[in-house]
Protein backbone atom coordinates (compact mmCIF):
# COMPACT_ATOMS: atom_id res chain seq x y z
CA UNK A 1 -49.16 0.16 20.66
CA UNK A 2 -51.76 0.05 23.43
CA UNK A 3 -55.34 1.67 23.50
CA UNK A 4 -55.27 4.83 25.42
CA UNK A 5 -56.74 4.24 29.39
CA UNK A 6 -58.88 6.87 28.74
CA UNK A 7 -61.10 5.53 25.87
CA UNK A 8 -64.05 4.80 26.63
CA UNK A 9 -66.94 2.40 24.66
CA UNK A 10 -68.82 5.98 25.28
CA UNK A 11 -66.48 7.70 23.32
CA UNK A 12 -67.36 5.32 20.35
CA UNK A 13 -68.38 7.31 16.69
CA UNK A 14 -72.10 6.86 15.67
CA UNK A 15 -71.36 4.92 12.80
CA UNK A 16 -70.04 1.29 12.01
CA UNK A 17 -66.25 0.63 11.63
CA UNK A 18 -64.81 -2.36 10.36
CA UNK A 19 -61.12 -1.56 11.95
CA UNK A 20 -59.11 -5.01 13.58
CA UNK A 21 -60.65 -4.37 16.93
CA UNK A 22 -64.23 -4.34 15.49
CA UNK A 23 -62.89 -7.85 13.76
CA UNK A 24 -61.45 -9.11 16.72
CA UNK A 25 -64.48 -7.90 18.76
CA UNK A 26 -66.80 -9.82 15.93
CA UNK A 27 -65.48 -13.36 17.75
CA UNK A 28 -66.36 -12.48 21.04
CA UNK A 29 -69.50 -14.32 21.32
CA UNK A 30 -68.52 -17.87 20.10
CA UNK A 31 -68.65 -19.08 23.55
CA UNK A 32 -72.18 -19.79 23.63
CA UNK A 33 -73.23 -19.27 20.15
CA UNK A 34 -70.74 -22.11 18.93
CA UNK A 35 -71.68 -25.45 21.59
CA UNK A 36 -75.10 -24.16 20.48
CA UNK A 37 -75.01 -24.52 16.96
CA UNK A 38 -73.08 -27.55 17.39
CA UNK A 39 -75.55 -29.02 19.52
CA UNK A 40 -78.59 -27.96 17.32
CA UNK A 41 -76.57 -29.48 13.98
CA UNK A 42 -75.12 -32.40 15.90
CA UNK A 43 -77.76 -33.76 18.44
CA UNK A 44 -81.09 -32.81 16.63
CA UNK A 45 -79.93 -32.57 13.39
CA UNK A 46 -80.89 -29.32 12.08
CA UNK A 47 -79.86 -28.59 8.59
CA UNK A 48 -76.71 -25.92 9.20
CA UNK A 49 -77.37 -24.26 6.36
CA UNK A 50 -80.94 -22.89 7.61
CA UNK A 51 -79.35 -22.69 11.21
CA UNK A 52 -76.40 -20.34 9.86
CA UNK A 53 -78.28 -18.77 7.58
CA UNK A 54 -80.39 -16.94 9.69
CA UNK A 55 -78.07 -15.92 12.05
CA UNK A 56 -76.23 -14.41 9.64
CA UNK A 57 -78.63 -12.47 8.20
CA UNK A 58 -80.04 -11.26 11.34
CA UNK A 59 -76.42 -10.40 12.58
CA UNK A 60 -76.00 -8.10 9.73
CA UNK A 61 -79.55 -6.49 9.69
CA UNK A 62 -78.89 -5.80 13.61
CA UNK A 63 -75.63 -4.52 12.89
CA UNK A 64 -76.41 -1.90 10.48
CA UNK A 65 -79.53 -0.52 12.09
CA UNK A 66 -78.09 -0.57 15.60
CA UNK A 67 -74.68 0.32 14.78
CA UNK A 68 -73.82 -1.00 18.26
CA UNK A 69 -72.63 -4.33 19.14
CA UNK A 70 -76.03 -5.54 19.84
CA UNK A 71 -75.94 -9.21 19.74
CA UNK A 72 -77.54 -11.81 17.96
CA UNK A 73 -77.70 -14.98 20.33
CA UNK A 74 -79.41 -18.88 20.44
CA UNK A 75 -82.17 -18.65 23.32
CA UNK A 76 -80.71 -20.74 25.80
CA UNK A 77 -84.00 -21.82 27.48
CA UNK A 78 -85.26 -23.00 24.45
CA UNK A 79 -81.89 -24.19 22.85
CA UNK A 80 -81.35 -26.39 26.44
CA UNK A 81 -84.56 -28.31 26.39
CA UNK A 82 -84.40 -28.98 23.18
CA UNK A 83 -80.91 -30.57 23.11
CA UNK A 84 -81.73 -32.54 25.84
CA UNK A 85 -85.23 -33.78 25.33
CA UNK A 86 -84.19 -34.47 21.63
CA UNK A 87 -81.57 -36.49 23.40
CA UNK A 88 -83.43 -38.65 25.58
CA UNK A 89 -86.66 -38.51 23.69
CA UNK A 90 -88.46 -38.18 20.62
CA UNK A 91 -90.62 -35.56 21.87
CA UNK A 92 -88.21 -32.57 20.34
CA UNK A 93 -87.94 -32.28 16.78
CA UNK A 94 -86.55 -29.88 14.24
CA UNK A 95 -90.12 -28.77 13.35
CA UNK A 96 -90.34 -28.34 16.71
CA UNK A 97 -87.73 -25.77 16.88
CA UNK A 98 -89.29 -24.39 14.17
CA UNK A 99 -92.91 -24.01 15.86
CA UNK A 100 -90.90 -22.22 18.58
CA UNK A 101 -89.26 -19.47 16.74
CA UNK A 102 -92.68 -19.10 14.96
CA UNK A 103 -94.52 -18.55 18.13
CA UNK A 104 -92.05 -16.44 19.80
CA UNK A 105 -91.17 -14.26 16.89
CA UNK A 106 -95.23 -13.82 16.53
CA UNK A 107 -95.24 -13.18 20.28
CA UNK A 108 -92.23 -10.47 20.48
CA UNK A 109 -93.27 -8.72 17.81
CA UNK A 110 -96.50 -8.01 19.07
CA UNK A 111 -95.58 -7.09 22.43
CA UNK A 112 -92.92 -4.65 20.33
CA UNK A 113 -95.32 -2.90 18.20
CA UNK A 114 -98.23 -2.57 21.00
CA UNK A 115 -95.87 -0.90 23.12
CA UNK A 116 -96.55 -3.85 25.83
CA UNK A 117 -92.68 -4.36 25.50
CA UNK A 118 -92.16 -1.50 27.24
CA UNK A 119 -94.60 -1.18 29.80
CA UNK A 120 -94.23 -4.88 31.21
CA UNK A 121 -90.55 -3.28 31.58
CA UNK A 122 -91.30 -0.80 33.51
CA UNK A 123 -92.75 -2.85 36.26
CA UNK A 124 -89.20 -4.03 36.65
CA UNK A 125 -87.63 -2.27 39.45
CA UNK A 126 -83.41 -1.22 38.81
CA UNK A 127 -82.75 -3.74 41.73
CA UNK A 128 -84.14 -6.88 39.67
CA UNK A 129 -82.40 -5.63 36.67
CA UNK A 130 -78.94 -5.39 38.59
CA UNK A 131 -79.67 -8.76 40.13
CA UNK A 132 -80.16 -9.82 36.44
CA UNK A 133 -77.30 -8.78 34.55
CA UNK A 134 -74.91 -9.51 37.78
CA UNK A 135 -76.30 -13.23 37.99
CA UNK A 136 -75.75 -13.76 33.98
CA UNK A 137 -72.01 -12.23 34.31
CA UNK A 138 -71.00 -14.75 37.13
CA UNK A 139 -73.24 -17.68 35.69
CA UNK A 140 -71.37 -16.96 32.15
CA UNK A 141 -67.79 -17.11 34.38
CA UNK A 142 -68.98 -20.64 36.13
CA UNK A 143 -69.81 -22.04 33.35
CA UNK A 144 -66.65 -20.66 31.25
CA UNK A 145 -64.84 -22.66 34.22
CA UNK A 146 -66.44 -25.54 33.70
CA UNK A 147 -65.52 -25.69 30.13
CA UNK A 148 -61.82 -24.60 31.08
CA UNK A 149 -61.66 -27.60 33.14
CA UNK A 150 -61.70 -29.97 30.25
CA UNK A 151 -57.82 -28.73 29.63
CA UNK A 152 -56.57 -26.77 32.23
CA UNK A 153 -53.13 -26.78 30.77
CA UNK A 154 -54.49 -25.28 26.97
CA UNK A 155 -57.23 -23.33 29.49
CA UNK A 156 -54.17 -21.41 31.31
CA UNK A 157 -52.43 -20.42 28.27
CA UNK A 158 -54.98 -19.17 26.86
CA UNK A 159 -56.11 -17.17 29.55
CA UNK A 160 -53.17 -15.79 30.66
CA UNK A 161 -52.36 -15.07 26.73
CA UNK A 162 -55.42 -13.04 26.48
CA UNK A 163 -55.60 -10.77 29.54
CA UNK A 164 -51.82 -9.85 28.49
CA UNK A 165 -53.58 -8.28 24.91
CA UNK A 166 -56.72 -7.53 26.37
CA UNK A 167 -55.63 -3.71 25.66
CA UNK A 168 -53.09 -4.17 22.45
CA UNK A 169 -54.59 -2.67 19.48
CA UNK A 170 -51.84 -4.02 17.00
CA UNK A 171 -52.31 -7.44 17.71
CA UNK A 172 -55.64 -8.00 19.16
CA UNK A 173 -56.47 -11.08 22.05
CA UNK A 174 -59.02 -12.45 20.61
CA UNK A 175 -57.31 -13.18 16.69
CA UNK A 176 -53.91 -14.92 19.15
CA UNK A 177 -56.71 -17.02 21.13
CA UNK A 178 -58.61 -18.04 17.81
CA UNK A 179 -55.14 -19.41 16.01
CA UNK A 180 -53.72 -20.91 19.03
CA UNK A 181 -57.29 -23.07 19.52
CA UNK A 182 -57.52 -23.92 16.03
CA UNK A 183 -53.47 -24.90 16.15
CA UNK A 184 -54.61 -27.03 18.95
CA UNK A 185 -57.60 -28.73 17.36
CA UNK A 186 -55.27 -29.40 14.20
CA UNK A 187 -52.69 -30.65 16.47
CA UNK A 188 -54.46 -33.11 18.37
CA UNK A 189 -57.06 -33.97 15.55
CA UNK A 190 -55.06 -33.37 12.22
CA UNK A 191 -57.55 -35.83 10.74
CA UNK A 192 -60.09 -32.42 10.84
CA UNK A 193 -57.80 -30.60 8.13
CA UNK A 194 -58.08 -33.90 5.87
CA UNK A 195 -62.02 -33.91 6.09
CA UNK A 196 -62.48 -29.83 5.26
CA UNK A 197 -60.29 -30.72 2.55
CA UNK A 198 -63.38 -32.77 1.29
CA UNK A 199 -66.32 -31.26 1.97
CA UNK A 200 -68.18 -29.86 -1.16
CA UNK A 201 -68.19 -26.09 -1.87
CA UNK A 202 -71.38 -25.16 -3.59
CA UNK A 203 -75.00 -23.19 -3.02
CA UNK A 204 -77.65 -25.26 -0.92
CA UNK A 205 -80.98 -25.28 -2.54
CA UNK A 206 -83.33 -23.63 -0.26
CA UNK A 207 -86.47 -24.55 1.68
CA UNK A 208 -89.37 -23.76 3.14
CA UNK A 209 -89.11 -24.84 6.69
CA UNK A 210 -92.63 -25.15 7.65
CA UNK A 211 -93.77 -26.70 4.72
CA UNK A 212 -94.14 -30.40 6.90
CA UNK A 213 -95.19 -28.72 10.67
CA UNK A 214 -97.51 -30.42 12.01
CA UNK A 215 -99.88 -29.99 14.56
CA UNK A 216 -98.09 -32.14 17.24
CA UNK A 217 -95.14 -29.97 16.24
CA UNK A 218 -96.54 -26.96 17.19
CA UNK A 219 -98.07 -28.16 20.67
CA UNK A 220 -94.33 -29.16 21.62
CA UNK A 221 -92.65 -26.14 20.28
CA UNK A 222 -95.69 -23.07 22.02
CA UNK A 223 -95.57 -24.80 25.00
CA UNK A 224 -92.69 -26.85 25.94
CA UNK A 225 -90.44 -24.69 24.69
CA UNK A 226 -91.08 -21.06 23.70
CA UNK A 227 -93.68 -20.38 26.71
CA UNK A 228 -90.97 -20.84 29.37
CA UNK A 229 -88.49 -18.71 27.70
CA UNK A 230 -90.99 -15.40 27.75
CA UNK A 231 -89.80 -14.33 31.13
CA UNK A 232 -85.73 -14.95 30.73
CA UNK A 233 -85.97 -13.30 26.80
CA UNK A 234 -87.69 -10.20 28.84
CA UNK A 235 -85.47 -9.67 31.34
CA UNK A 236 -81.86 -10.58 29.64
CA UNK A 237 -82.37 -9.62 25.77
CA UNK A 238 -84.99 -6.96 26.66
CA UNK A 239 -84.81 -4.97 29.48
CA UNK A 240 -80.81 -5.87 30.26
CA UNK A 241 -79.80 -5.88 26.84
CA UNK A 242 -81.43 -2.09 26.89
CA UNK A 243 -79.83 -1.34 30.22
CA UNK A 244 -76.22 -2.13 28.96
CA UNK A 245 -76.70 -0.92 25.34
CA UNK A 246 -77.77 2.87 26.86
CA UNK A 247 -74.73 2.33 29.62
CA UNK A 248 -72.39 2.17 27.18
CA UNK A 249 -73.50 3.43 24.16
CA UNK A 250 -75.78 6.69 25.12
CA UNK A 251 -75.15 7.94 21.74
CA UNK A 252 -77.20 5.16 20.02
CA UNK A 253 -79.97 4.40 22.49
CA UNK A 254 -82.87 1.42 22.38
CA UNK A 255 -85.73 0.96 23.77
CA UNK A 256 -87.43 -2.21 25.11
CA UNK A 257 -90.50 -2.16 22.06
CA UNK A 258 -87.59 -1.99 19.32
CA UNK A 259 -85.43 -4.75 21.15
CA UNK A 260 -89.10 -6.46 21.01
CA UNK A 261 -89.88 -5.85 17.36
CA UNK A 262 -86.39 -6.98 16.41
CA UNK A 263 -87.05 -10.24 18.69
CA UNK A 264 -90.05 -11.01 16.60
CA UNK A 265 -89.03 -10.31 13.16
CA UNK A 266 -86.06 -11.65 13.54
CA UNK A 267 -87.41 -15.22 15.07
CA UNK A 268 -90.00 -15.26 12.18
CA UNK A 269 -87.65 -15.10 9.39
CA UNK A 270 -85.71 -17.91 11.41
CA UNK A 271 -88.54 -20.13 11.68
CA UNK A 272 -88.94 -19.61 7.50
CA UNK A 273 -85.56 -20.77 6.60
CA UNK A 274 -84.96 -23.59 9.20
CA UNK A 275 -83.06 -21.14 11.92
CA UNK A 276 -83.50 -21.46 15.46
CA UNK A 277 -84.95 -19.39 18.30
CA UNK A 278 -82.88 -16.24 18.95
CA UNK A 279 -82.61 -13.43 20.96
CA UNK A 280 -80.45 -10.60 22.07
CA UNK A 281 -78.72 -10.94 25.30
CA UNK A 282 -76.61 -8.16 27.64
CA UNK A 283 -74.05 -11.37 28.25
CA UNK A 284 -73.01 -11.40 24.25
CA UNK A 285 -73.01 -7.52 24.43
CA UNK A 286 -70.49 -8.13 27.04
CA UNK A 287 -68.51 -10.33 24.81
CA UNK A 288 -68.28 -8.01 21.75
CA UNK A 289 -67.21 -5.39 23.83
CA UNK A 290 -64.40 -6.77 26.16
CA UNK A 291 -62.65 -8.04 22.94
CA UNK A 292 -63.04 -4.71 21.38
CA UNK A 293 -66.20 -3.95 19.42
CA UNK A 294 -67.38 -0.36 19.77
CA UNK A 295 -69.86 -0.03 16.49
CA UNK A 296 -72.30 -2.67 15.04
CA UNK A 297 -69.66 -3.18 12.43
CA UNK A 298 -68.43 -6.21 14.55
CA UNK A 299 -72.01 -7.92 14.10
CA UNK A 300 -71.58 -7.12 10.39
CA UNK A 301 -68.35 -8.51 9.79
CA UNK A 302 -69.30 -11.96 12.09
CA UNK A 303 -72.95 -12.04 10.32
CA UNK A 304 -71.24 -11.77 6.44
CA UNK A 305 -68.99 -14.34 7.79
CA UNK A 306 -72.00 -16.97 8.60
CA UNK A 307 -73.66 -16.34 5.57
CA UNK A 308 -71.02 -16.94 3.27
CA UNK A 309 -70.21 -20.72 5.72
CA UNK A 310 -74.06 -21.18 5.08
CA UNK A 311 -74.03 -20.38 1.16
CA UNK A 312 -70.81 -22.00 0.48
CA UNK A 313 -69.33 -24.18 2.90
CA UNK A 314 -72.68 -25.65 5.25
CA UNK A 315 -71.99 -29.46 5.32
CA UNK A 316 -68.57 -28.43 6.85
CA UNK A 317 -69.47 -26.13 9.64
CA UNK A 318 -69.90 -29.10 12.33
CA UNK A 319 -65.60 -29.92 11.40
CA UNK A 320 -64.77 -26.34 11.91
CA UNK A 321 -66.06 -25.34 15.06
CA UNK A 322 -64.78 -28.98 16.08
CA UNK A 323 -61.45 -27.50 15.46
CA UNK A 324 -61.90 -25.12 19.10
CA UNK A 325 -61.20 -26.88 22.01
CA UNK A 326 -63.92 -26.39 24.47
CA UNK A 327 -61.49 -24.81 26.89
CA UNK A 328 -60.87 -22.53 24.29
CA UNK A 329 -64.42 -21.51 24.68
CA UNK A 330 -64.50 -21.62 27.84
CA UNK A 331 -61.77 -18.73 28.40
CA UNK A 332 -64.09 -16.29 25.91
CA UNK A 333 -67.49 -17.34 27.99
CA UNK A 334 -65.35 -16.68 31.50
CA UNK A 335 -64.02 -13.05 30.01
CA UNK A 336 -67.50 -11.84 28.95
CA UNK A 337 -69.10 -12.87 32.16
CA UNK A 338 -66.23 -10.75 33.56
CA UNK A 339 -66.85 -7.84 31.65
CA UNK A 340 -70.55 -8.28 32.31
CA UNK A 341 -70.44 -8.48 36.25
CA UNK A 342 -68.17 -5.61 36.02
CA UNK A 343 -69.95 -3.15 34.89
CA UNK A 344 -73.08 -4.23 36.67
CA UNK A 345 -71.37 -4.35 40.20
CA UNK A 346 -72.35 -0.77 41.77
CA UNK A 347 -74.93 -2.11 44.24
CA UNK A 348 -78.00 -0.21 45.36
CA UNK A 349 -77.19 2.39 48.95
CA UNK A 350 -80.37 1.42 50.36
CA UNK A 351 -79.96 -2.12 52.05
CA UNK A 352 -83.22 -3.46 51.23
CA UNK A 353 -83.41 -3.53 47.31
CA UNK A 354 -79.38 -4.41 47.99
CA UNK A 355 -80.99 -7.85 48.86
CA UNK A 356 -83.10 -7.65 46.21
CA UNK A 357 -80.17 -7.40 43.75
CA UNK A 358 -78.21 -9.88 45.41
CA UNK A 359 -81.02 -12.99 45.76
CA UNK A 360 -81.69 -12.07 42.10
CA UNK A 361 -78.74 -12.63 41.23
CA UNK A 362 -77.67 -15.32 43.21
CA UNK A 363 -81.12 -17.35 41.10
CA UNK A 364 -79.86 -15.86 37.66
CA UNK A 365 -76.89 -17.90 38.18
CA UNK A 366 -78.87 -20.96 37.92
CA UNK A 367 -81.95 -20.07 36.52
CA UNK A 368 -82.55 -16.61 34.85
CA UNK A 369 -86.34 -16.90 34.64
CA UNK A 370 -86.24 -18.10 38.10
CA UNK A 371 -84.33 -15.05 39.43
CA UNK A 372 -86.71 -12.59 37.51
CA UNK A 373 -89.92 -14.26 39.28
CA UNK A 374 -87.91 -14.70 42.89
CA UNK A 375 -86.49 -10.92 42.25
CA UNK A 376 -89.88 -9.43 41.64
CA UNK A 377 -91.43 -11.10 44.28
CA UNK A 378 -88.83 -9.96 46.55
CA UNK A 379 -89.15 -6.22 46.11
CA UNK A 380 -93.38 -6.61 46.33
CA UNK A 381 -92.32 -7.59 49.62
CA UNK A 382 -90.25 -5.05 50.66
CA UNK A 383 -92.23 -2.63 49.55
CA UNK A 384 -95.05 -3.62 51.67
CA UNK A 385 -92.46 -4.26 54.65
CA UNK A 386 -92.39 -7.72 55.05
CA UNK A 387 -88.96 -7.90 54.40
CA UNK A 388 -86.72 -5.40 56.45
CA UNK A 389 -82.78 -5.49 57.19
């Protein structure tokens, strides 16, 4: 049986559902939240069980006061320099990461409860916030190629598997692209099932995360990583995430100061527990919603599903998400980028901020704080006629 054409995510109920689309819809993120986590666990050696943890938690909290599919996402900025300065240097550590969540949680939540949130948003013109949201949904779909191209055979089977279902309520797209990935992965590295077999099942005694920060720590983590990613956290998982959210869902609206204040509290219990920096982000909206989520139920199910991996099963997390190919991924990350462009692809009449929108986008593909600063720029100098087409 196929969804009716004419449902729309508008037509959604208030409340949270926990049907098989909201399930299927739960998954619909992994593509960047899952080469994250692996690289935060794997590279600089972050203990999962804080990492899950608070994603989990802050999954479900989102979920049940939003009751849309707002997401709960790694800030790339932050998650990017990290990796790769850990990787080359010493200079990143996990106190580090945990200096940044502290100072951007502190940060966010001030900005949310001052109202500040919301009036550095409105000096954000609609053409910059186009440019925005277009730029993530066709940098999300270049870099979902790029991780296709590791397999193109696995890549085009899944792909072509998945836009078939895209609509089929009875057996939804994104539970046949899960099982054939992890039938891969078991296939090709059967040795995986052997060593989940072995890992220990039992409750992780917890810590205090900051407990050891030092000073050096929190230098590195203010302002070689949380600083840069103000501007990209305010115009993706502020002022776009608000933009979509109210597209779609104008029954459960948000504003940028309670996207703010969820920001901060949520990055301050992360930096507690031994999380990460996180944000929300209109390109993991995107993702719940092309694979079916209509309610925050979706972020419910997917948070209760972290939490119990972090209570129960942490020192095995880095074998399971080993089990999805990366071409796997790469098929969900080119979808939601899809789904994001999509519905952000109604251009402005006037031909002026239609530049605007474009350049901006054309830097969010590559740089998303870049485009915001370029995009702004731009329209102060239309405005004053410099620029004229």
């Amino acid at each position: 049986m196929h969804e009716p054409a004419s449902r729309s995510v508008q037509e959604a109920a208030t409340g949270n559902r926990y049907d098989r689309m909201e399930w299927a819809g739960a998954f619909g993120d992994l593509g960047t939240l899952i080469p994250f986590v692996v690289a935060y666990i794997g590279v600089l050696k972050l203990d999962p069980f804080g990492v899950l943890f608070a994603f989990g938690l802050c999954m479900l909290a989102c979920g049940l006061h939003y009751r849309t599919p707002i997401p709960v996402q790694p800030m790339k900025a932050i998650g990017a320099v990290a990796v790769t300065q850990a990787a080359q240097t010493a200079v990143v550590t996990p106190g580090a990461v945990y200096a940044a969540a502290l100072a951007t949680g502190a940060a966010w939540l001030f900005l949310g409860l001052s109202g500040a949130a919301a009036r550095l948003s409105r000096l954000v013109p609609p053409a910059v916030v186009l440019g925005i949201m277009l730029g993530l949904g066709f940098g999300f779909m270049l870099e979902g190629v790029k991780m296709m191209q590791t397999d193109w055979p696995v890549a085009a089977i899944a792909g072509l598997a998945t836009l078939a279902l895209m609509a089929n309520r009875t057996f939804p797209a994104m539970f046949v692209l899960l099982a054939f990935g992890a039938a891969v992965g078991l296939w090709r590295q059967p040795e995986l099932l052997h060593g989940l077999a072995e890992v220990p099942i039992g409750l992780p005694a917890p810590t205090f995360a900051l407990s050891s920060l030092g000073w050096n720590e929190l230098m590195v983590g203010v302002f070689l990583l949380a600083l840069p990613q103000l501007p990209l956290t305010l115009g993706n998982a502020v002022i776009a995430i608000k933009e979509e959210n109210n597209r779609l869902f104008p029954q459960r609206p948000v504003s940028e100061n309670g996207l703010a204040t969820s920001t901060g509290i949520m990055n301050l219990l992360s930096s507690v527990v031994g999380g990460v920096p996180m944000c929300h982000g209109a390109g993991g909206m995107a993702g719940h919603v092309a694979f079916g989520a209509r309610t925050g139920g979706s972020l419910v199910i997917l948070g209760g599903i972290l939490l119990a991996l972090a209570l129960f099963f942490s020192p095995g997390v880095a074998l399971l998400f080993k089990l999805f190919p990366l071409a796997i991924l790469g098929v969900i990350l080119f979808l939601t980028g899809a789904q994001l462009a999509l519905g952000s692809s109604v251009l402005p009449a006037d031909r002026n901020q239609r530049l605007v929108a474009l350049m901006t986008a054309a830097l969010c593909m590559w740089n998303v704080a870049a485009g915001f600063v370029v995009g702004l720029a731009l329209h102060l100098m239309v405005r004053r006629g410099w620029i004229r087409m």
